[in-house]
C-alpha atoms as a PDB file:
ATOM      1  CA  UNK A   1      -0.353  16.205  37.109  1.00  0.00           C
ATOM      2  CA  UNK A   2      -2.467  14.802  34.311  1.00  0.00           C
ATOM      3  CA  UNK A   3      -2.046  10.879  33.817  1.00  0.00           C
ATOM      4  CA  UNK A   4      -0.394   9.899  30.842  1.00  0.00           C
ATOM      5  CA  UNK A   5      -2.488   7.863  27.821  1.00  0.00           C
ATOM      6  CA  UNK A   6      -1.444   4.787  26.911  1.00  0.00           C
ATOM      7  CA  UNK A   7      -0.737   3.620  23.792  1.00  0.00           C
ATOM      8  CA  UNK A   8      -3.539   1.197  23.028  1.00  0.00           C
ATOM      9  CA  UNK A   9      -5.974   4.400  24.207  1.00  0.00           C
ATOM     10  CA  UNK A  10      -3.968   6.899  21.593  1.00  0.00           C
ATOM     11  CA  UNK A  11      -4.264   4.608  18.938  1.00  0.00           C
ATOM     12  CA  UNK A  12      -7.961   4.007  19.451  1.00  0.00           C
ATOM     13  CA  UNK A  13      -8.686   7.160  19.634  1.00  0.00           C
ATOM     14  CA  UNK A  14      -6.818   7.672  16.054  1.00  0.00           C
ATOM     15  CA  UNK A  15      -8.569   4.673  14.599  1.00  0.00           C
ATOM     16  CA  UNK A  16     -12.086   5.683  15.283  1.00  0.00           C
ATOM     17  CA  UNK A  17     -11.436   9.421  14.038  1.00  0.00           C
ATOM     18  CA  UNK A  18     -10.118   7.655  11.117  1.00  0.00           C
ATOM     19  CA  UNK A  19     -12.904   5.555   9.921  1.00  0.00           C
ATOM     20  CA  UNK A  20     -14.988   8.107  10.820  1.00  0.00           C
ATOM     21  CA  UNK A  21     -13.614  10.364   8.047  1.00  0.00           C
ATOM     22  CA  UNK A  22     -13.590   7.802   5.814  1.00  0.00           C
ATOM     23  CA  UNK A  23     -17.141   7.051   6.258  1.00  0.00           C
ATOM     24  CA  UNK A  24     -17.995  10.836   5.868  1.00  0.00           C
ATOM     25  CA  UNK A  25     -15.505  10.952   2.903  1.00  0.00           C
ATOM     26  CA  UNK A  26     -17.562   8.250   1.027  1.00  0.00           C
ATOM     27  CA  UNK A  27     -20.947   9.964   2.128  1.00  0.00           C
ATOM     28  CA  UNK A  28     -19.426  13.474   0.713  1.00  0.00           C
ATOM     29  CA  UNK A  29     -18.559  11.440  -2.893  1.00  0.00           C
ATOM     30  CA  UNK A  30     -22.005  11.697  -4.425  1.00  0.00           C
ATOM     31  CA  UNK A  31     -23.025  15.075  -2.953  1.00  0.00           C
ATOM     32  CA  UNK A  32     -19.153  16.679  -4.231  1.00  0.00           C
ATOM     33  CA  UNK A  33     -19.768  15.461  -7.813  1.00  0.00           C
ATOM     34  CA  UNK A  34     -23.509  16.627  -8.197  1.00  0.00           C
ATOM     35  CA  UNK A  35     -22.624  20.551  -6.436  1.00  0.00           C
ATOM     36  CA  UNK A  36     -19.035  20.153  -8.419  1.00  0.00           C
ATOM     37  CA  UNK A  37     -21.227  19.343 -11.545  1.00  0.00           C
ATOM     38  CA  UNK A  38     -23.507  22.149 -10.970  1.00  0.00           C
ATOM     39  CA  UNK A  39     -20.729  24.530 -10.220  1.00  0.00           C
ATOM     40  CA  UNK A  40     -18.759  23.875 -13.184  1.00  0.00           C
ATOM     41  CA  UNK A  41     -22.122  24.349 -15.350  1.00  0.00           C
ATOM     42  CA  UNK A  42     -22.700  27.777 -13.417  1.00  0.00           C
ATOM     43  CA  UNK A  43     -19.328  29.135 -14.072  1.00  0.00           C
ATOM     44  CA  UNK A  44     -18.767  28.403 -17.619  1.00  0.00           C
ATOM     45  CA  UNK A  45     -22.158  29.367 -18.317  1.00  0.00           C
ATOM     46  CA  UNK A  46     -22.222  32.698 -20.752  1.00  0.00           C
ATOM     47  CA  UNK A  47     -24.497  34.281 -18.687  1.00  0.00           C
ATOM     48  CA  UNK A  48     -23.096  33.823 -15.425  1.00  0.00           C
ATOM     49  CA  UNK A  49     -21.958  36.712 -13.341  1.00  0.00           C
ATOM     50  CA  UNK A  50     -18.675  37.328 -11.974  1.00  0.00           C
ATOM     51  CA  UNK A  51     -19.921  36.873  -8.305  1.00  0.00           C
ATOM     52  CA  UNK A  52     -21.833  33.550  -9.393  1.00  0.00           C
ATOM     53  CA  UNK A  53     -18.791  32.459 -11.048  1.00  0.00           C
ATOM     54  CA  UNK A  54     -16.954  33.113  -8.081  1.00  0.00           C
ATOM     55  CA  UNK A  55     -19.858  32.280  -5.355  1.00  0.00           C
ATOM     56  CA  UNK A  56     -20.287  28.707  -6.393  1.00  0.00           C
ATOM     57  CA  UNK A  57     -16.941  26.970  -6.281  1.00  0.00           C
ATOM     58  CA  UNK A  58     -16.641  28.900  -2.972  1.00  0.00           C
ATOM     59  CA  UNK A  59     -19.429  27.992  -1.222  1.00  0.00           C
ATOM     60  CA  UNK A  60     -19.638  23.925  -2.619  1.00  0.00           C
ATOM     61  CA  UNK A  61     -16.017  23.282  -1.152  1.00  0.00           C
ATOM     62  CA  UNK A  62     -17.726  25.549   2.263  1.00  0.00           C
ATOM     63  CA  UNK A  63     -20.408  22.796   2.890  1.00  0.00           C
ATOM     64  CA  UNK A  64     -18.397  20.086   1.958  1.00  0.00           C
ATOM     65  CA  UNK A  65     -15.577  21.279   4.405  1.00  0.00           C
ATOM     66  CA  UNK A  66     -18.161  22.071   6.708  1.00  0.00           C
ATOM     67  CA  UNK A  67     -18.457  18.565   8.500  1.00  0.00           C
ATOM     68  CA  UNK A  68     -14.549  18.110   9.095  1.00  0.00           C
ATOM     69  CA  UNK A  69     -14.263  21.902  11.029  1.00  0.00           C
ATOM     70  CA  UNK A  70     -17.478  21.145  12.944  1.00  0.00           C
ATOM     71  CA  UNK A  71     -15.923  17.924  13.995  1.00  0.00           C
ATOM     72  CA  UNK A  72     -12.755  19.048  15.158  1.00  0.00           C
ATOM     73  CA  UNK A  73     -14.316  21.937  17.338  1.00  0.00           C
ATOM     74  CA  UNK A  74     -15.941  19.206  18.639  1.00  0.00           C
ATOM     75  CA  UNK A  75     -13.054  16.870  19.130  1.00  0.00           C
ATOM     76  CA  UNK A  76     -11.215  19.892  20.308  1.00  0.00           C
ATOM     77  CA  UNK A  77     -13.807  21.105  22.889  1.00  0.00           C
ATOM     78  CA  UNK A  78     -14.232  17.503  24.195  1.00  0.00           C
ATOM     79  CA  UNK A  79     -10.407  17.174  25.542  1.00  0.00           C
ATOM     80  CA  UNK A  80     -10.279  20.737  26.963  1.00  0.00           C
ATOM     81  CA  UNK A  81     -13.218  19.479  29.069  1.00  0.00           C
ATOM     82  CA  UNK A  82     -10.441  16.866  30.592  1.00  0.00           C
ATOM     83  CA  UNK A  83     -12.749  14.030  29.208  1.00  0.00           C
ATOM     84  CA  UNK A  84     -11.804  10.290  28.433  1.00  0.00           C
ATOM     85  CA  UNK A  85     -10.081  10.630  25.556  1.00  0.00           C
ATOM     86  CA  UNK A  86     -12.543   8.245  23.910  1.00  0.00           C
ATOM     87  CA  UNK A  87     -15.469   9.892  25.308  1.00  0.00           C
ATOM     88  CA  UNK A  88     -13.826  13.265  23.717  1.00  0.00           C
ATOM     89  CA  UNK A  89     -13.629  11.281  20.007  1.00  0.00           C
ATOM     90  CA  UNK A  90     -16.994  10.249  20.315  1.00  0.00           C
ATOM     91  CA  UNK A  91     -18.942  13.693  19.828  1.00  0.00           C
ATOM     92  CA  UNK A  92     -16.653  14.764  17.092  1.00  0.00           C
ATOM     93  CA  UNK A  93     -17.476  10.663  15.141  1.00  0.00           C
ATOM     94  CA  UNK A  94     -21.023  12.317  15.512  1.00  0.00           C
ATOM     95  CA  UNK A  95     -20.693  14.726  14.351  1.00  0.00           C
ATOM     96  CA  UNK A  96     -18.691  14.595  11.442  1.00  0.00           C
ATOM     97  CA  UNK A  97     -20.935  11.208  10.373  1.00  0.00           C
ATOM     98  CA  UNK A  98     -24.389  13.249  11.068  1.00  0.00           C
ATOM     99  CA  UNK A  99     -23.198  16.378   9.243  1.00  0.00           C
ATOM    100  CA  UNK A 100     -21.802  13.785   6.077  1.00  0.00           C
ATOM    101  CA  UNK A 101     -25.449  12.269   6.064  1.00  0.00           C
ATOM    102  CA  UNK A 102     -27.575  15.595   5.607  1.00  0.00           C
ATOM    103  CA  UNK A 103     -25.998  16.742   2.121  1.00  0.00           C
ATOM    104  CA  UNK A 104     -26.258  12.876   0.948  1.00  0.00           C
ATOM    105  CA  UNK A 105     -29.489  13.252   2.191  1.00  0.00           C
ATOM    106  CA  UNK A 106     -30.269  15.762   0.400  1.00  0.00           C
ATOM    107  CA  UNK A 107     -29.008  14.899  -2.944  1.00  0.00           C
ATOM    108  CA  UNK A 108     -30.821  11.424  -2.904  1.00  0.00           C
ATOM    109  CA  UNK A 109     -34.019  13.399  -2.175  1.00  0.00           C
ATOM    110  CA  UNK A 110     -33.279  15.403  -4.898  1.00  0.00           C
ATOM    111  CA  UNK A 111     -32.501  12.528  -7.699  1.00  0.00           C
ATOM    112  CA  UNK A 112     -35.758  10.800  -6.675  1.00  0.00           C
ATOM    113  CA  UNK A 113     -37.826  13.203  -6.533  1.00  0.00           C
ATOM    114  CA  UNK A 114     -36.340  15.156  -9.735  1.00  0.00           C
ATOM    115  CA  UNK A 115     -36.738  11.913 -11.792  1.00  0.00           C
END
């Protein structure tokens, strides 16, 4: 019979998931507006084909989505496991926090280097 959580552990849990995806939220901001930017420019562009115009929108919401489905498989695969369920919410924080970082990452590269 598995033992039942406690409160206090189920709302822990929920509480570091949640600042978690906050934090990754935040870190998604400035890389969503540049690729949103940069889609919107694409599509309406006259010489844009219909795969580009399509293509674009499609694959900026992809890697911005990308982080919160990688985390969940994560969070997921950690209480299959029968983990702790804090030691099961810690991969997916990770995770989702180390997968928010690369495209900020990446666009900060980009603005300094582009400037």
């Amino acid at each position: 019979m598995p033992e039942e959580r406690t409160r206090a552990e189920r709302l822990t849990e929920g509480l570091i998931l949640i600042i978690a995806s906050v934090l990754s939220l935040v870190l998604l901001v400035g890389p969503a507006v540049v690729f949103g930017t940069t889609a919107w420019h694409l599509v309406t562009d006259a010489g844009a084909t219909v795969f580009s115009r399509l293509s674009v929108p499609v694959i900026s919401l992809a890697l911005m989505a990308l982080p919160f489905v990688l985390a969940r498989t994560a969070f997921r695969s950690g209480r299959r496991k029968g983990k702790e369920p804090l030691t099961a919410a810690v991969p997916a924080t990770l995770t989702l926090l180390g997968l928010s970082v690369v495209p900020f990452a990446a666009v900060c590269l980009i603005f300094v280097y582009a400037g």
